[in-house]
C-alpha atoms as a PDB file:
ATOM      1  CA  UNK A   1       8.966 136.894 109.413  1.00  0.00           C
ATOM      2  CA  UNK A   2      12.336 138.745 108.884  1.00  0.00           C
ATOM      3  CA  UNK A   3      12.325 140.334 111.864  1.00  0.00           C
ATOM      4  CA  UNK A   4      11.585 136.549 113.877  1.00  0.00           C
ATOM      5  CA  UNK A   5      14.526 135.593 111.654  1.00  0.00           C
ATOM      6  CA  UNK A   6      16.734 138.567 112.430  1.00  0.00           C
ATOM      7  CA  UNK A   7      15.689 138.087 116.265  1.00  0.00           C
ATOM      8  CA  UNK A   8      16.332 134.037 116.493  1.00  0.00           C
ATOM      9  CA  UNK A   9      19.789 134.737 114.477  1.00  0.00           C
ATOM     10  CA  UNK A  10      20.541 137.292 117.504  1.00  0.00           C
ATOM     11  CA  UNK A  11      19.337 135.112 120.194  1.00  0.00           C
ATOM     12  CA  UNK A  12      21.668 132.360 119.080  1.00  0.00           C
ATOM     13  CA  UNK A  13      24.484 134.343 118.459  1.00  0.00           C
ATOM     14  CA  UNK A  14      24.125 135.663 122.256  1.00  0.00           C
ATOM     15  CA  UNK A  15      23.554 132.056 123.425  1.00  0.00           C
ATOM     16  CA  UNK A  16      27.018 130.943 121.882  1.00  0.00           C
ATOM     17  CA  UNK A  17      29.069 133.571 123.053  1.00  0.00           C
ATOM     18  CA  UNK A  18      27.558 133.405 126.476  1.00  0.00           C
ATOM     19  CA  UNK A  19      28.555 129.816 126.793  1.00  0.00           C
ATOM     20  CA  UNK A  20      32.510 130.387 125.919  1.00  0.00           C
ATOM     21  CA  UNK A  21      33.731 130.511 129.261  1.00  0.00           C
ATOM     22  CA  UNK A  22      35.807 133.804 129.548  1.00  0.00           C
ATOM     23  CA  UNK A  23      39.502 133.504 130.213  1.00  0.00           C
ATOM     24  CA  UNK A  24      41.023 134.941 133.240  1.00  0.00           C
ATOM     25  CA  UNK A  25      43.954 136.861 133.526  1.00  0.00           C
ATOM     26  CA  UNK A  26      47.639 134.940 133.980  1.00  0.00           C
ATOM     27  CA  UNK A  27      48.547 134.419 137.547  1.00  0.00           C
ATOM     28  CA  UNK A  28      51.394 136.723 138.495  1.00  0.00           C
ATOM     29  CA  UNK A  29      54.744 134.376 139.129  1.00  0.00           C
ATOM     30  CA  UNK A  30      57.294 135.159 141.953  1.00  0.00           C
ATOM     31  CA  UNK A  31      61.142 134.128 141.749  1.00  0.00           C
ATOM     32  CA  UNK A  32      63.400 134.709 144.640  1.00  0.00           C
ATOM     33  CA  UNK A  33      67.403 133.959 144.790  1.00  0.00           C
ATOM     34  CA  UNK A  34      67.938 133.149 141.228  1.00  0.00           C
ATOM     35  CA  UNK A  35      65.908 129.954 140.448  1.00  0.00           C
ATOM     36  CA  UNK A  36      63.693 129.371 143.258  1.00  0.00           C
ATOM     37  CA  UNK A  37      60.056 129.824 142.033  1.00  0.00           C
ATOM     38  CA  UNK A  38      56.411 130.054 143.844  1.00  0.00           C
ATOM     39  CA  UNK A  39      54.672 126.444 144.285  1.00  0.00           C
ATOM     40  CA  UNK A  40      52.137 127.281 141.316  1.00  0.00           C
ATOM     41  CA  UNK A  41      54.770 128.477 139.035  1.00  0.00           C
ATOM     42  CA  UNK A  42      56.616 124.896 140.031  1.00  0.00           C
ATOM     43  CA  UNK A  43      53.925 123.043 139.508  1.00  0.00           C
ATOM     44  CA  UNK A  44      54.123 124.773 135.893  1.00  0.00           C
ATOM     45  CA  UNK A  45      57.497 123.794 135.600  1.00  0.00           C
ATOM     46  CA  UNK A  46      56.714 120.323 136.162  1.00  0.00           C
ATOM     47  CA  UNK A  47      54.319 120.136 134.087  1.00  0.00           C
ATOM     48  CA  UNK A  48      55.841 121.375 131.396  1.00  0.00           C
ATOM     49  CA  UNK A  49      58.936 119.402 132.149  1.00  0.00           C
ATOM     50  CA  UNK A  50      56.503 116.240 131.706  1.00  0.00           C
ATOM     51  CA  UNK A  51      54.092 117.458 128.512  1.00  0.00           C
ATOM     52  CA  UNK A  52      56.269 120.075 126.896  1.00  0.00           C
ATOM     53  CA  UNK A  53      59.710 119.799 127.158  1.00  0.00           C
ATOM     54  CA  UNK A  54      60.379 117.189 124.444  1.00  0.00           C
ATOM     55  CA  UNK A  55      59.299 119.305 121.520  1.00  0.00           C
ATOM     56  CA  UNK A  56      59.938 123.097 122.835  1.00  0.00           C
ATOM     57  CA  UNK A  57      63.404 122.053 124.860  1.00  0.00           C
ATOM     58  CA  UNK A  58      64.010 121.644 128.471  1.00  0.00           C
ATOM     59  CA  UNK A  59      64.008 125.401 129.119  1.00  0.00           C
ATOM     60  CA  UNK A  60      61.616 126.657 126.378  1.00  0.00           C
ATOM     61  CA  UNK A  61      64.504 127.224 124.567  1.00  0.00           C
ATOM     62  CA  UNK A  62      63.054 125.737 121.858  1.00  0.00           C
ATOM     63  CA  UNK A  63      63.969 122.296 119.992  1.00  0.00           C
ATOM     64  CA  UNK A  64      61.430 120.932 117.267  1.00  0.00           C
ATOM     65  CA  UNK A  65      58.692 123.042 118.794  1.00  0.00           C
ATOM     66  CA  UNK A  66      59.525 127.007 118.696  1.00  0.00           C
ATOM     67  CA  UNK A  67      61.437 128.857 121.865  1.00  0.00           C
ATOM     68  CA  UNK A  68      58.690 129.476 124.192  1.00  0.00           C
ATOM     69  CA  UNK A  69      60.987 131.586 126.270  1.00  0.00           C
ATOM     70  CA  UNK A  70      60.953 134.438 123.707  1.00  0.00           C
ATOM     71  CA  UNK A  71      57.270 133.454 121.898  1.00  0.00           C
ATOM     72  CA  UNK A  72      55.323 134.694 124.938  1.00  0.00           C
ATOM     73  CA  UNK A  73      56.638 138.109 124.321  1.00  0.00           C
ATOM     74  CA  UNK A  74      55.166 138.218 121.035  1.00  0.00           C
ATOM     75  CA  UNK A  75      51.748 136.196 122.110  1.00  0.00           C
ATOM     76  CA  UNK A  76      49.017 137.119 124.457  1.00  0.00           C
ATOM     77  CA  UNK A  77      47.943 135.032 127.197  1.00  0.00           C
ATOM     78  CA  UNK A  78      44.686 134.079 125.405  1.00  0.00           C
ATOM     79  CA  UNK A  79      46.710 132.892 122.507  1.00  0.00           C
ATOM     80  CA  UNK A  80      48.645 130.546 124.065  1.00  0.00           C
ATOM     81  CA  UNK A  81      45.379 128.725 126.494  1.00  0.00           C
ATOM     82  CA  UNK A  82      43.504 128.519 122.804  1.00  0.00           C
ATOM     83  CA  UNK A  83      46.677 127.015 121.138  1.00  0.00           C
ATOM     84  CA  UNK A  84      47.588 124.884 124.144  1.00  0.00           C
ATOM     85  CA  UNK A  85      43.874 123.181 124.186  1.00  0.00           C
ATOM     86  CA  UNK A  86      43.705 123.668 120.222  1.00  0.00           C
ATOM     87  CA  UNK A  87      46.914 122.857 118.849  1.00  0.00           C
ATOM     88  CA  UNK A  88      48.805 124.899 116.192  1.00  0.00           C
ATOM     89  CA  UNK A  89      49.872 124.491 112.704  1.00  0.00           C
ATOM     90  CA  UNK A  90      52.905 125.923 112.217  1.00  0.00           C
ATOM     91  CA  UNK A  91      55.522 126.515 109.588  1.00  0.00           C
ATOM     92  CA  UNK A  92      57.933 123.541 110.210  1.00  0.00           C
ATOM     93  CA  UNK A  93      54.976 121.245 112.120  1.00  0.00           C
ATOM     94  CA  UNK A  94      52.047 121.357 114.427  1.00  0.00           C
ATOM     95  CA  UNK A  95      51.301 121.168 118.117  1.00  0.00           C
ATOM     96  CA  UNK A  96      49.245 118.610 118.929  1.00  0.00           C
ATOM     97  CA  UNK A  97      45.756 119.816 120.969  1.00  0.00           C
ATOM     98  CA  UNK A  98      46.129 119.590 124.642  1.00  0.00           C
ATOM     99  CA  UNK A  99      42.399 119.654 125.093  1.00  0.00           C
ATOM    100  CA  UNK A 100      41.408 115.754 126.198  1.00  0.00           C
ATOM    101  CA  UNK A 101      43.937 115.847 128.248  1.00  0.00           C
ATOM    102  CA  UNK A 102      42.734 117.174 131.719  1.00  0.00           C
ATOM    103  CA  UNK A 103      46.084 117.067 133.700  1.00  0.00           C
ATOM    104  CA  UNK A 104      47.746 119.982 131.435  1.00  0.00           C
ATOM    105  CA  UNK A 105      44.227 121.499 130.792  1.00  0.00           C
ATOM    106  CA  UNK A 106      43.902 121.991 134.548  1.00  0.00           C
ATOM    107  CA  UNK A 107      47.585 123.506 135.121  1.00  0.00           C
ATOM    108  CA  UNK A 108      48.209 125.111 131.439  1.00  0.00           C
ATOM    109  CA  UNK A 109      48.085 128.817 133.768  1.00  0.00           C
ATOM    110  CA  UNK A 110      50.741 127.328 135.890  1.00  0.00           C
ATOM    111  CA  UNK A 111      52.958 126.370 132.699  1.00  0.00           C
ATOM    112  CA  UNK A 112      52.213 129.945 131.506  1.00  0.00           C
ATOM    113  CA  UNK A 113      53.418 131.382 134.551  1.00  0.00           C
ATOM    114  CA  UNK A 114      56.686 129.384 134.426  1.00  0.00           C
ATOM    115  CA  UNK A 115      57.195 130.032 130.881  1.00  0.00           C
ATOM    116  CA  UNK A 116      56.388 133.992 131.092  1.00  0.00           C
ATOM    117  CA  UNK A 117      59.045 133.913 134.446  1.00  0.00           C
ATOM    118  CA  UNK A 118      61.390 132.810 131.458  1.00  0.00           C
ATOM    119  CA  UNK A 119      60.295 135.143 128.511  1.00  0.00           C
ATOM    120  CA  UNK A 120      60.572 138.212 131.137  1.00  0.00           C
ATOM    121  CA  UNK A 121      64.222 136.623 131.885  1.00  0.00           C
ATOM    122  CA  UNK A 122      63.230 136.509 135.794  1.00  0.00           C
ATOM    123  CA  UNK A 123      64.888 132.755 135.737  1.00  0.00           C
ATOM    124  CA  UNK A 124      67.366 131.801 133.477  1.00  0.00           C
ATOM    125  CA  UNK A 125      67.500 128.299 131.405  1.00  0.00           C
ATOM    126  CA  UNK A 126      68.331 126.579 135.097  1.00  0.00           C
ATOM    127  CA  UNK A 127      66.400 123.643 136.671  1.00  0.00           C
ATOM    128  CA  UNK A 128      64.311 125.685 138.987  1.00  0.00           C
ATOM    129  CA  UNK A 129      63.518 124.751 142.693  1.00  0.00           C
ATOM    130  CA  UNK A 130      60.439 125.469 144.919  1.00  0.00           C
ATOM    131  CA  UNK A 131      60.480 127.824 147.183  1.00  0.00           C
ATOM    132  CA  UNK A 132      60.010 127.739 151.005  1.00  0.00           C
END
């Protein structure tokens, strides 16, 4: 009977794990002449421009929401997909969970991408354009 018990426990640990769907690595940005960034790295912008901006600042320069530009230095890329769908509590407030919302859930690696083009200082606190 324990060793059913130890087995089952085993088998459903596996099963869980096996259904988190592994994350894939951050898709590498490209910015040419100063401020002009790749189309999926725009598309970040814009999305974060839309979802983002009003609590971590235009420029993830931070406002009521920390400075983004410098945070993803200090956080991995799987932090920031988990606290982007999860939400955060922080020290001063709490980021709301992204999850139920699909359009930022679907583009959360392009808003990664812009905002790492900022934390590696490739593009500067500047309204960005697209490439051509």
């Amino acid at each position: 009977m324990k060793k059913l018990m130890i087995i089952m426990t085993l088998a459903l640990t596996f099963s869980y794990w096996a259904a988190i769907p592994a994350q894939a690595d951050p898709q590498p940005y490209t910015v040419t002449n100063g401020n002009q960034l790749d189309s999926q790295t725009y598309k970040g912008f814009k999305l974060y421009r839309n979802w983002c901006a009003r609590c971590h600042g235009t420029y993830g320069q931070g406002l009521a929401g920390p400075n983004l530009a410098q945070s993803l230095n200090t956080i991995t890329y799987e932090e920031f997909m988990t606290t982007v769908a999860e939400g955060k509590t922080g020290q001063i407030g709490m980021m709301p969970a992204w999850k139920a919302n699909q359009t930022v859930m679907d583009g959360r690696d392009n808003i990664y991408s812009y905002l790492k083009a900022r934390a590696d200082g490739a593009i500067d606190a500047v309204k960005p354009d697209k490439a051509k």
